[in-house]
Structures are given as structure tokens and as C-alpha cells.
PDB file of N, CA and C in Angstrom:
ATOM      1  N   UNK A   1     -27.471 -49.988  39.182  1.00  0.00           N
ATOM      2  CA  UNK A   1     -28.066 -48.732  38.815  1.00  0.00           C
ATOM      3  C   UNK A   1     -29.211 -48.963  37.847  1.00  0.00           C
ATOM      4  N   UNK A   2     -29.021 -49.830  36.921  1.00  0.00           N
ATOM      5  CA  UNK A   2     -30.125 -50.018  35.981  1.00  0.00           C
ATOM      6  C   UNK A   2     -31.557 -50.637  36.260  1.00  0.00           C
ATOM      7  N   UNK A   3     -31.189 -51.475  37.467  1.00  0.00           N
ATOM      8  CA  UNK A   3     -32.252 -51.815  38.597  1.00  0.00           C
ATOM      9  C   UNK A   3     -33.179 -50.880  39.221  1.00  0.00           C
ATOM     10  N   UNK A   4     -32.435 -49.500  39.636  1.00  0.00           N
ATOM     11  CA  UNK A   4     -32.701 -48.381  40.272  1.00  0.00           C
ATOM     12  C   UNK A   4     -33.265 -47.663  39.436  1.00  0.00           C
ATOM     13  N   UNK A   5     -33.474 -47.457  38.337  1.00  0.00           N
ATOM     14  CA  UNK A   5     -33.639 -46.046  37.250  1.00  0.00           C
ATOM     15  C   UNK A   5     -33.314 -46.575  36.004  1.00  0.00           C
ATOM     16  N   UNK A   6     -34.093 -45.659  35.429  1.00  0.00           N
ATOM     17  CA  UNK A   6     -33.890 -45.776  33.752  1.00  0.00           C
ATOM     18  C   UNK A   6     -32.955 -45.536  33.268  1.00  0.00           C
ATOM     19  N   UNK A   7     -32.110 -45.854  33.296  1.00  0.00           N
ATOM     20  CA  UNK A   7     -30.823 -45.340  32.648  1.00  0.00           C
ATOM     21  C   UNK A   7     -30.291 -47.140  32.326  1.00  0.00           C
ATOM     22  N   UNK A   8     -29.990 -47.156  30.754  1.00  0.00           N
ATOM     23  CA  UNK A   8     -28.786 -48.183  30.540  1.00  0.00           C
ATOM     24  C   UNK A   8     -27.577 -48.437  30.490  1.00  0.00           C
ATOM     25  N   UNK A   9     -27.199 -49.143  30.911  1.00  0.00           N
ATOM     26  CA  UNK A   9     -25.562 -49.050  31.189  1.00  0.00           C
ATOM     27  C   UNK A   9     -25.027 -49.729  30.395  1.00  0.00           C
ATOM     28  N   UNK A  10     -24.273 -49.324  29.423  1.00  0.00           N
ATOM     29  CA  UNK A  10     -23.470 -49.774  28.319  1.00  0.00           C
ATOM     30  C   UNK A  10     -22.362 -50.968  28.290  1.00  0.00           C
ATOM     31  N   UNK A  11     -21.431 -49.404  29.369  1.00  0.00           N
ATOM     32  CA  UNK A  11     -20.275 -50.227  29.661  1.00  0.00           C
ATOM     33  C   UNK A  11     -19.697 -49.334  31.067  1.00  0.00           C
ATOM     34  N   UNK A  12     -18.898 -50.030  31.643  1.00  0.00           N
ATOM     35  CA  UNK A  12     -18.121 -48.744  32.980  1.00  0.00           C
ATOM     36  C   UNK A  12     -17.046 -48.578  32.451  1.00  0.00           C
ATOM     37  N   UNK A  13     -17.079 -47.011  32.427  1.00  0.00           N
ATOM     38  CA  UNK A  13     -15.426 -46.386  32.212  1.00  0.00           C
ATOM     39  C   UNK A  13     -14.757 -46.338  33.359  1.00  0.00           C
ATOM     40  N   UNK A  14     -15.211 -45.774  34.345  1.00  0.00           N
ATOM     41  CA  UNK A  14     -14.565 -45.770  35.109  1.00  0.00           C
ATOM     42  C   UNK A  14     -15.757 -45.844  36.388  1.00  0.00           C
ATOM     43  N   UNK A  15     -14.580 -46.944  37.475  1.00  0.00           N
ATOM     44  CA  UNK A  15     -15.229 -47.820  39.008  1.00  0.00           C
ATOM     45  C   UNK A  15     -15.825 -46.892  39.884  1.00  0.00           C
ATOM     46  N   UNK A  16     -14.911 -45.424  39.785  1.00  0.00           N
ATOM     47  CA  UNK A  16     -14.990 -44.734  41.350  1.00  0.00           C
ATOM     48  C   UNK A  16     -16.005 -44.103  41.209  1.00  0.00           C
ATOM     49  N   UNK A  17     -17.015 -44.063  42.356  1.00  0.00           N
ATOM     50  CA  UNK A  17     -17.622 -44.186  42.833  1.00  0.00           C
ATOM     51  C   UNK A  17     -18.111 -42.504  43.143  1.00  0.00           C
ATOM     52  N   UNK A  18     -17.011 -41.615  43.534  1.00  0.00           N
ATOM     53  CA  UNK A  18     -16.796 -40.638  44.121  1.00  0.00           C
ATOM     54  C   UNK A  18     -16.832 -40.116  45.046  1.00  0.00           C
ATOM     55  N   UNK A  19     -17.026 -39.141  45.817  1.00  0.00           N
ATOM     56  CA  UNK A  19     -16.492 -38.599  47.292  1.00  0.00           C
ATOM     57  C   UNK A  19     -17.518 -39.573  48.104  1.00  0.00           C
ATOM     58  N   UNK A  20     -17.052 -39.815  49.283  1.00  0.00           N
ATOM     59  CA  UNK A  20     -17.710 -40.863  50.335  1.00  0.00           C
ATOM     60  C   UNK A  20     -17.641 -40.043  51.661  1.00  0.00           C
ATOM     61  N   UNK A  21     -18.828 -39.478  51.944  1.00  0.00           N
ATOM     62  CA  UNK A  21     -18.224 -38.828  53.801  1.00  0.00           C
ATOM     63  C   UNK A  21     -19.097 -39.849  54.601  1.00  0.00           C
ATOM     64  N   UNK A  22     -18.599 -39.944  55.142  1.00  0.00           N
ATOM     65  CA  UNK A  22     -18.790 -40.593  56.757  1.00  0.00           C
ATOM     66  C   UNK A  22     -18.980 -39.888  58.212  1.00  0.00           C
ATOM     67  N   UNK A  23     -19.747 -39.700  58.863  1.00  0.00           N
ATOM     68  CA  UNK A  23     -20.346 -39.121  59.978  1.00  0.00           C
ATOM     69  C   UNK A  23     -19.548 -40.221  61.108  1.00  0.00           C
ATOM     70  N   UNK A  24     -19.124 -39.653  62.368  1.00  0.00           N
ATOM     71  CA  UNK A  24     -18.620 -40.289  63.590  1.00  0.00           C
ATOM     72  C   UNK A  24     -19.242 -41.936  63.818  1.00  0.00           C
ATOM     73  N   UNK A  25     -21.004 -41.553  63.630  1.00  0.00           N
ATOM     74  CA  UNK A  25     -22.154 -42.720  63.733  1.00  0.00           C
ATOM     75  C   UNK A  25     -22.299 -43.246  62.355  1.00  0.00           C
ATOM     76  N   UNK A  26     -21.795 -42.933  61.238  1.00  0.00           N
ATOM     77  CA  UNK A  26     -21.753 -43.561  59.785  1.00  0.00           C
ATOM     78  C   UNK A  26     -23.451 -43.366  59.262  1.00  0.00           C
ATOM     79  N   UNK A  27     -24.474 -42.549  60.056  1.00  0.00           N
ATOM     80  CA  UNK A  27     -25.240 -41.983  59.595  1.00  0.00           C
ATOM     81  C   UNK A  27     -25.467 -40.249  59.136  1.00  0.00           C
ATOM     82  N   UNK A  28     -26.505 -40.319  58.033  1.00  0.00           N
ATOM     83  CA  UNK A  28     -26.960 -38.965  57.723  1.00  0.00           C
ATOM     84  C   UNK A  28     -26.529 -37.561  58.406  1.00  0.00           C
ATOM     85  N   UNK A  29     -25.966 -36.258  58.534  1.00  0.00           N
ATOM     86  CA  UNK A  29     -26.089 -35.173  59.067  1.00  0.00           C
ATOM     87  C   UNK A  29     -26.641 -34.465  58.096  1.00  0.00           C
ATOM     88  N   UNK A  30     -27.490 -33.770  58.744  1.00  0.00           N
ATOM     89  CA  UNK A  30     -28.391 -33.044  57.897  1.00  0.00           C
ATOM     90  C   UNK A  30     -29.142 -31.878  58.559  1.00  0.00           C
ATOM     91  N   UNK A  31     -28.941 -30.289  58.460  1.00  0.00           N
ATOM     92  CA  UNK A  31     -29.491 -29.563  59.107  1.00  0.00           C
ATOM     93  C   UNK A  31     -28.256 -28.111  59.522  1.00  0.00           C
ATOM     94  N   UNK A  32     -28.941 -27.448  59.698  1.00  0.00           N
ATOM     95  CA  UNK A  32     -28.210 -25.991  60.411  1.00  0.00           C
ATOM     96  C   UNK A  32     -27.195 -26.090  61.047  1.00  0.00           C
ATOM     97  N   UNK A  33     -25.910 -26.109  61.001  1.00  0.00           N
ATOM     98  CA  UNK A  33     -24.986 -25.707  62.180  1.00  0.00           C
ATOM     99  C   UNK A  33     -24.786 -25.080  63.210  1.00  0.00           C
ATOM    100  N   UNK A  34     -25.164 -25.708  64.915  1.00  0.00           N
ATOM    101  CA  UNK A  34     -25.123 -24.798  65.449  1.00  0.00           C
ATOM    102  C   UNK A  34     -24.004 -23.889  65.966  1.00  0.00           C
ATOM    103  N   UNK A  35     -22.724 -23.944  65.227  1.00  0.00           N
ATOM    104  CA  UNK A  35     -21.805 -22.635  65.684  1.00  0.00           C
ATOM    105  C   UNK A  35     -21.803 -21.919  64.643  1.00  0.00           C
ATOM    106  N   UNK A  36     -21.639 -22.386  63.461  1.00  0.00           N
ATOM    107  CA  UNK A  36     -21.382 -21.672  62.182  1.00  0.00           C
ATOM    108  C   UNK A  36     -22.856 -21.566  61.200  1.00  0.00           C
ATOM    109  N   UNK A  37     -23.054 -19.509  61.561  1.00  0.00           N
ATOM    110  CA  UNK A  37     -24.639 -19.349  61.346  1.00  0.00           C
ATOM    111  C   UNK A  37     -24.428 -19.214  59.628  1.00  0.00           C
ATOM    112  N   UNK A  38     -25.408 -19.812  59.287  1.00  0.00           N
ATOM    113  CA  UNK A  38     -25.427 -19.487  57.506  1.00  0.00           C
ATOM    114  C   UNK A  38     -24.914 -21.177  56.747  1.00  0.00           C
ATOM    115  N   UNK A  39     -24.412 -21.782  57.856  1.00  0.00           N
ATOM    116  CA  UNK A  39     -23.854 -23.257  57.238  1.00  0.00           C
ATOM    117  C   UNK A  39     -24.822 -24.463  57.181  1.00  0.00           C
ATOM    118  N   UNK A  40     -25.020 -24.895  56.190  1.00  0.00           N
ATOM    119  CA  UNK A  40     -25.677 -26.266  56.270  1.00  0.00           C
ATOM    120  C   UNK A  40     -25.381 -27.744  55.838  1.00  0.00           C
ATOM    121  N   UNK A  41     -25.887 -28.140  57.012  1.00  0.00           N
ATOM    122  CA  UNK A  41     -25.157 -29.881  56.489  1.00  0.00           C
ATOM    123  C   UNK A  41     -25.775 -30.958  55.603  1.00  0.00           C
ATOM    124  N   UNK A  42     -25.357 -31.176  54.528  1.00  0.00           N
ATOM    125  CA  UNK A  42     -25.665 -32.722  54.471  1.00  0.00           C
ATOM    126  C   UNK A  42     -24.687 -33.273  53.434  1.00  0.00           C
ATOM    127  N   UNK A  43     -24.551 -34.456  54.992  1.00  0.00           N
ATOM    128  CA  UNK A  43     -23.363 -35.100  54.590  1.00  0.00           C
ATOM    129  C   UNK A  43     -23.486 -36.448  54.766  1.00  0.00           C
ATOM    130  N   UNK A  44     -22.488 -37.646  54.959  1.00  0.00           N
ATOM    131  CA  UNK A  44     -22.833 -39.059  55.326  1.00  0.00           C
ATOM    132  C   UNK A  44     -23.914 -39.989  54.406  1.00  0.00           C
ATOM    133  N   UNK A  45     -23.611 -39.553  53.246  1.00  0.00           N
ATOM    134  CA  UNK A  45     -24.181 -40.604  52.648  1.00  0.00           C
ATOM    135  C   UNK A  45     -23.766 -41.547  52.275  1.00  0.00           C
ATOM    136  N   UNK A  46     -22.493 -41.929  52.104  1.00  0.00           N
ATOM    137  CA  UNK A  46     -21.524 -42.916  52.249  1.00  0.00           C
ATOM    138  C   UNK A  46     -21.832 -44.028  51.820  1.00  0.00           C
ATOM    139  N   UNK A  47     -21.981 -44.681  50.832  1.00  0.00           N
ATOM    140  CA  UNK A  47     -22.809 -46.171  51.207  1.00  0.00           C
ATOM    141  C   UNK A  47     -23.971 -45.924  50.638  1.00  0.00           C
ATOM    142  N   UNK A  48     -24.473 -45.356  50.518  1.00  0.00           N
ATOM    143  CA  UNK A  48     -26.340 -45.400  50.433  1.00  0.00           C
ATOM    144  C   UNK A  48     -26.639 -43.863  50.051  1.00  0.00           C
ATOM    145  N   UNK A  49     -25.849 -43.231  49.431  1.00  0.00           N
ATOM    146  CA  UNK A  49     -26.608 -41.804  48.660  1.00  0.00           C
ATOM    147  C   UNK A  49     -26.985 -41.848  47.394  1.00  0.00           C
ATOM    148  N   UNK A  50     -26.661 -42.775  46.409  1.00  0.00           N
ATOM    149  CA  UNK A  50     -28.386 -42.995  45.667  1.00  0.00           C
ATOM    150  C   UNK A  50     -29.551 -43.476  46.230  1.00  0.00           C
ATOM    151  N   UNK A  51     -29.360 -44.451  47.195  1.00  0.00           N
ATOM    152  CA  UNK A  51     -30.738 -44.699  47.781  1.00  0.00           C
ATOM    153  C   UNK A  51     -31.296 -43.262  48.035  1.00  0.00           C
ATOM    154  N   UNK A  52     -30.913 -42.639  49.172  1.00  0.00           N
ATOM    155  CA  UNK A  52     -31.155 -41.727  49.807  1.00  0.00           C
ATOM    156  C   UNK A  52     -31.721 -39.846  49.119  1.00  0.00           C
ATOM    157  N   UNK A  53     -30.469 -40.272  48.008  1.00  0.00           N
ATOM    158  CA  UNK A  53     -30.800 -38.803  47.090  1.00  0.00           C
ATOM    159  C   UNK A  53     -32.076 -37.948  47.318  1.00  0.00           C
ATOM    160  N   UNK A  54     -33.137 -38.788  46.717  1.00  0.00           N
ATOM    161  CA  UNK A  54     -34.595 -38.270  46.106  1.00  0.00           C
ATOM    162  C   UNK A  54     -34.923 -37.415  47.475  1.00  0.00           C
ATOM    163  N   UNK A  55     -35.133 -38.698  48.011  1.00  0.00           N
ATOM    164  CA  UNK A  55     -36.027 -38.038  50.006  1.00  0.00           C
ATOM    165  C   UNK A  55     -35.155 -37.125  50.842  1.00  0.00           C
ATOM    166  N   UNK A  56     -33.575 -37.399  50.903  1.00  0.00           N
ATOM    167  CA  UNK A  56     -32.599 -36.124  51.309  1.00  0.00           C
ATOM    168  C   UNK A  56     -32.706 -34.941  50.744  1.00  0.00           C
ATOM    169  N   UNK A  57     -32.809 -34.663  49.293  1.00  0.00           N
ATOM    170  CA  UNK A  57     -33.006 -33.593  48.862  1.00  0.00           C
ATOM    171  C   UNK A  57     -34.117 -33.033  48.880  1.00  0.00           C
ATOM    172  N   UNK A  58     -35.223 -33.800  49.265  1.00  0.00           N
ATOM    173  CA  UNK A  58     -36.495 -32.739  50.015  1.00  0.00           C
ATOM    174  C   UNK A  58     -36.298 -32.380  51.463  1.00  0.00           C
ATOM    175  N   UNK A  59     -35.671 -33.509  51.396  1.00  0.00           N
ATOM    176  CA  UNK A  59     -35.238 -32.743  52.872  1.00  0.00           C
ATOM    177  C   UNK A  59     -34.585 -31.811  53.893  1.00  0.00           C
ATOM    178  N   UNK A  60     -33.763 -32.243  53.082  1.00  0.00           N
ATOM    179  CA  UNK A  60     -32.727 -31.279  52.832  1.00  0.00           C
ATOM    180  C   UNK A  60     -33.428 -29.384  52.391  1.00  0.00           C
ATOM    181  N   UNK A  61     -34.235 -29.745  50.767  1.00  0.00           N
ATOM    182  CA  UNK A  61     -34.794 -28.173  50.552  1.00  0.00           C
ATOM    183  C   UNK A  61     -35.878 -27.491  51.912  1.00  0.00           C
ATOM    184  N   UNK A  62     -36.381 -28.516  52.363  1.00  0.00           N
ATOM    185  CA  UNK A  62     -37.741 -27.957  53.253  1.00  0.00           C
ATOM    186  C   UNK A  62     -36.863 -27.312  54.905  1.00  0.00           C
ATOM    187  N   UNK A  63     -35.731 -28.185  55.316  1.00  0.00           N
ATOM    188  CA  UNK A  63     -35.202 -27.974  56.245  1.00  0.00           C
ATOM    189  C   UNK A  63     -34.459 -26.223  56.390  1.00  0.00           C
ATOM    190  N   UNK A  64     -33.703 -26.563  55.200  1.00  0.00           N
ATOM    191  CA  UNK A  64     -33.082 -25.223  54.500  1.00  0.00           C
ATOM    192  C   UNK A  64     -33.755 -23.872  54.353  1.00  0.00           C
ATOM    193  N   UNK A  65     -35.566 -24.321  54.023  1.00  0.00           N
ATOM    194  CA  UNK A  65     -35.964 -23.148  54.095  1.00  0.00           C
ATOM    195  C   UNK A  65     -36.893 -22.704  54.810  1.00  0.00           C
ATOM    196  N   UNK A  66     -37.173 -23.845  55.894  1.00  0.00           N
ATOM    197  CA  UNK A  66     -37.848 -23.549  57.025  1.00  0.00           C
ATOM    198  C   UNK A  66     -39.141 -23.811  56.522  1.00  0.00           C
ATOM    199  N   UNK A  67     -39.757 -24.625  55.598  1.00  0.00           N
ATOM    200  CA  UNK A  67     -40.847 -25.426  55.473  1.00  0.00           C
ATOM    201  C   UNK A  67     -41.141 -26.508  56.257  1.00  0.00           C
ATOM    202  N   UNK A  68     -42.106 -26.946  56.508  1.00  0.00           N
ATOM    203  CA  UNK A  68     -42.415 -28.306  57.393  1.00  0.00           C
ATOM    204  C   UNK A  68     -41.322 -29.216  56.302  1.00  0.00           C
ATOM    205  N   UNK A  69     -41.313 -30.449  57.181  1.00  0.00           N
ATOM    206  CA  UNK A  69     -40.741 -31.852  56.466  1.00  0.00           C
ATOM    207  C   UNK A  69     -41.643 -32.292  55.485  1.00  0.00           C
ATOM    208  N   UNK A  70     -41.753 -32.831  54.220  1.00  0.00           N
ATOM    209  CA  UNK A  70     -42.822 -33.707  53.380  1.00  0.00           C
ATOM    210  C   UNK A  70     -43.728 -34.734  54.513  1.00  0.00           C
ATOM    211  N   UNK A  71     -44.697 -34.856  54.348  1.00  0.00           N
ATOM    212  CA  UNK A  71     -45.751 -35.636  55.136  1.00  0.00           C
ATOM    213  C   UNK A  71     -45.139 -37.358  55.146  1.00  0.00           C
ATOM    214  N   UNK A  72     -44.867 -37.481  53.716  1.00  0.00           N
ATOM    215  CA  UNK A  72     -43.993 -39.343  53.431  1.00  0.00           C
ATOM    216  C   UNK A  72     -42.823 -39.368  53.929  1.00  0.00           C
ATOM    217  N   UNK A  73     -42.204 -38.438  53.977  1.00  0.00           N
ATOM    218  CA  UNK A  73     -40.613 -38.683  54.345  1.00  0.00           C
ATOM    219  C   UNK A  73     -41.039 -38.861  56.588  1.00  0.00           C
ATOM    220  N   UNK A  74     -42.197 -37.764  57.232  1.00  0.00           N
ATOM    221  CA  UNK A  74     -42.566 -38.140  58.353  1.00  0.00           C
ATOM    222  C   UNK A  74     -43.054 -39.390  58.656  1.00  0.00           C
ATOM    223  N   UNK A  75     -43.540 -39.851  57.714  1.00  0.00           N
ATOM    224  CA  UNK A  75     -44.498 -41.329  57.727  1.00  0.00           C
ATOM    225  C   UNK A  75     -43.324 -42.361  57.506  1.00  0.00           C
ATOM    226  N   UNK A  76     -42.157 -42.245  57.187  1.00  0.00           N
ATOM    227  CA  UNK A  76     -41.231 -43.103  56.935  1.00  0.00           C
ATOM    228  C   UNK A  76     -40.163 -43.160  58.588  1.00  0.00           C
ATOM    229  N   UNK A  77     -40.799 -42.442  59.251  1.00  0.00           N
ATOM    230  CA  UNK A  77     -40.348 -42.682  60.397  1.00  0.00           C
ATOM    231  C   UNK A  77     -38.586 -41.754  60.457  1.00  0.00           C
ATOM    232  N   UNK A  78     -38.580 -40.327  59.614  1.00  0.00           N
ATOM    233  CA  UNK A  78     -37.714 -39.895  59.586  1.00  0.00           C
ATOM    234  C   UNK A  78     -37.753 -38.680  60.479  1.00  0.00           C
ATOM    235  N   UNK A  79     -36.671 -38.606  61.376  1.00  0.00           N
ATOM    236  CA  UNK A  79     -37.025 -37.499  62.648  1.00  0.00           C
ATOM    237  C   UNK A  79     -35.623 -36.416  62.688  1.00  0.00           C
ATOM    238  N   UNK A  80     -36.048 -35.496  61.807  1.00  0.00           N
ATOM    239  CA  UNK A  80     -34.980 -34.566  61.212  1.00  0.00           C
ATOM    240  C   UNK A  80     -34.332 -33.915  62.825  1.00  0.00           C
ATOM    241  N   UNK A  81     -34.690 -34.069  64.070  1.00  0.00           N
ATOM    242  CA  UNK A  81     -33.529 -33.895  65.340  1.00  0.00           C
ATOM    243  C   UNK A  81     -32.847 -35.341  65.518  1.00  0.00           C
ATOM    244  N   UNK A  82     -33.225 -36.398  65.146  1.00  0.00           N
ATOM    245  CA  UNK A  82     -31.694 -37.793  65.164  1.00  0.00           C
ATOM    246  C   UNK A  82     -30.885 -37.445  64.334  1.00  0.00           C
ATOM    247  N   UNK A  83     -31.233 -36.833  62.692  1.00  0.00           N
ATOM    248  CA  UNK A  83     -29.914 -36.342  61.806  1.00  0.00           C
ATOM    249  C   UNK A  83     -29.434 -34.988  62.071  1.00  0.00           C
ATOM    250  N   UNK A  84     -29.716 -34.056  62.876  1.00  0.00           N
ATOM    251  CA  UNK A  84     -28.636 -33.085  62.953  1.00  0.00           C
ATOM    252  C   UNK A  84     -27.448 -33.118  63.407  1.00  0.00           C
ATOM    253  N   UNK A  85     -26.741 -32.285  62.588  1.00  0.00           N
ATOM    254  CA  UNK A  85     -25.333 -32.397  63.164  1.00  0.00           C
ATOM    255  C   UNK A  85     -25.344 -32.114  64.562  1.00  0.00           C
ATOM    256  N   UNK A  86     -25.771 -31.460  65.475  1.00  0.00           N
ATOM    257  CA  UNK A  86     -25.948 -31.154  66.776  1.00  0.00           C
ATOM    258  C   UNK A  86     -25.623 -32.179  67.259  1.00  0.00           C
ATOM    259  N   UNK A  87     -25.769 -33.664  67.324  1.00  0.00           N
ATOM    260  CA  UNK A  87     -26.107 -34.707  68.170  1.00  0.00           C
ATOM    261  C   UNK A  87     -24.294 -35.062  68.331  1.00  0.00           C
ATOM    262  N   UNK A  88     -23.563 -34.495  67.742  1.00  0.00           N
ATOM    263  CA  UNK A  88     -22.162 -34.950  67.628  1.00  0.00           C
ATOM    264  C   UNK A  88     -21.982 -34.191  68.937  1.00  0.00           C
ATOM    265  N   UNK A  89     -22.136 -32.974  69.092  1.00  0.00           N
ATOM    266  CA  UNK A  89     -21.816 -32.444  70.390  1.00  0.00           C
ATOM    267  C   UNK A  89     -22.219 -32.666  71.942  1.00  0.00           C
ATOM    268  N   UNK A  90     -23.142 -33.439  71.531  1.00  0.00           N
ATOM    269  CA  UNK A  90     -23.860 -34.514  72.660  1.00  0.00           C
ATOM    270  C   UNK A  90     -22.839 -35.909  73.293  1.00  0.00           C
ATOM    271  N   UNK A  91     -22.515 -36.193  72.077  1.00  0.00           N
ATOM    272  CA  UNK A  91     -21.696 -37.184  72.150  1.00  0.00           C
ATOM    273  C   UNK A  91     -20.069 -37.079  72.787  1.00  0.00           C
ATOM    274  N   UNK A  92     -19.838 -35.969  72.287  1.00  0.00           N
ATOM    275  CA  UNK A  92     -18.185 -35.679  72.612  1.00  0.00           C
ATOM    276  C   UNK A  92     -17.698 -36.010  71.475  1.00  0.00           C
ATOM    277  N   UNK A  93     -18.583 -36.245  70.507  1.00  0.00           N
ATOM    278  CA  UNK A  93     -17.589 -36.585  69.609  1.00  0.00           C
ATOM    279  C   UNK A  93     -16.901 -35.514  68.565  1.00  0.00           C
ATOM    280  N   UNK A  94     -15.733 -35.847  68.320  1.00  0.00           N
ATOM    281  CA  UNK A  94     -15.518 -34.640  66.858  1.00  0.00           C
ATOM    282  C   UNK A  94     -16.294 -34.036  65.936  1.00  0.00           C
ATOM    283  N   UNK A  95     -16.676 -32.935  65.288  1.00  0.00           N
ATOM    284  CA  UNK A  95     -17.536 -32.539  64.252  1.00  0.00           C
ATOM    285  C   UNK A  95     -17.017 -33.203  63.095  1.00  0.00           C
ATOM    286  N   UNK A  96     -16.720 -34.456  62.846  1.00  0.00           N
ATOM    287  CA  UNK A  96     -16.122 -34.407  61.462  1.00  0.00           C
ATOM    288  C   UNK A  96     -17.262 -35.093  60.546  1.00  0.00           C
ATOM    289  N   UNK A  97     -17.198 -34.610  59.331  1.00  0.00           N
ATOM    290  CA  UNK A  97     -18.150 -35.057  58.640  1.00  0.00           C
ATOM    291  C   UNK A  97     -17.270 -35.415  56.784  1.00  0.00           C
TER     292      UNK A  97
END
């Protein structure tokens, strides 16, 4: 973490980590639900949601409110229809997130 950001780390009180979700594909869901209107996903960060934080949560806000995507997060080769939850129902797979 201290690698990542300004913050110094003293000492660890405590290891855990905290909640971990996991997607069917162990990637990102992120976006509108299509059965349940008013619901939004983002989930699956598992592993990699400090990496992810900064650029998910624009992404997350712009998706949410029906703004375009940020221009860098497009240039990073991020294609907000591979992370919707939708693609689970493509699959057959369970909605679980």
C-alpha cells in the first residue's frame, strides 16, 4: 500500500482484507441490471480493487448517470459491454456476484 499512495504504514492491526466478490469469470461487473430496474452493479473486484478503485469509480459514476465513459479509461482499452452483468446470461451462467 505504501508503494501505491501516500499513506504510511506503521504497523497492521489487523490482516483482513475485507469483503472479496467474485464474478462466475473472476472479472469486473459493472453496469444496470437487466431484470432488476433501479439496480446497479459493481462488483468483482476481488484481487485487484485498489488497483481498480480510482478508474471503476468513474466508471462506475458516468455509467450510473448516463454520461459518456472518461476518454482515458476508453483509451485503456476498457469496453463497458465486456463488464456488464448481462454477459452472465449469455453464458448460462448463474447471476452470482
Amino acid at each position: 500500500m505504501q508503494q501505491a499512495l501516500d499513506i504510511e504504514v506503521r504497523r497492521v492491526e489487523h490482516s483482513w482484507a475485507g469483503l472479496r466478490t467474485f464474478t462466475p469469470d473472476r472479472s469486473l461487473a459493472i453496469g444496470w441490471d437487466p431484470k432488476t430496474e433501479g439496480f446497479f452493479w459493481n462488483v468483482g473486484q476481488g484481487g485487484y480493487g485498489i488497483q481498480t478503485a480510482p478508474a471503476l469509480g468513474r466508471l462506475a459514476a458516468a455509467l450510473a448517470s448516463g454520461r459518456p465513459v472518461p476518454d482515458d479509461i476508453l483509451r485503456e482499452g476498457v469496453d463497458p459491454a465486456l463488464l456488464a452483468k448481462a454477459r452472465f446470461a449469455t453464458q448460462g451462467q448463474a447471476a452470482a456476484a
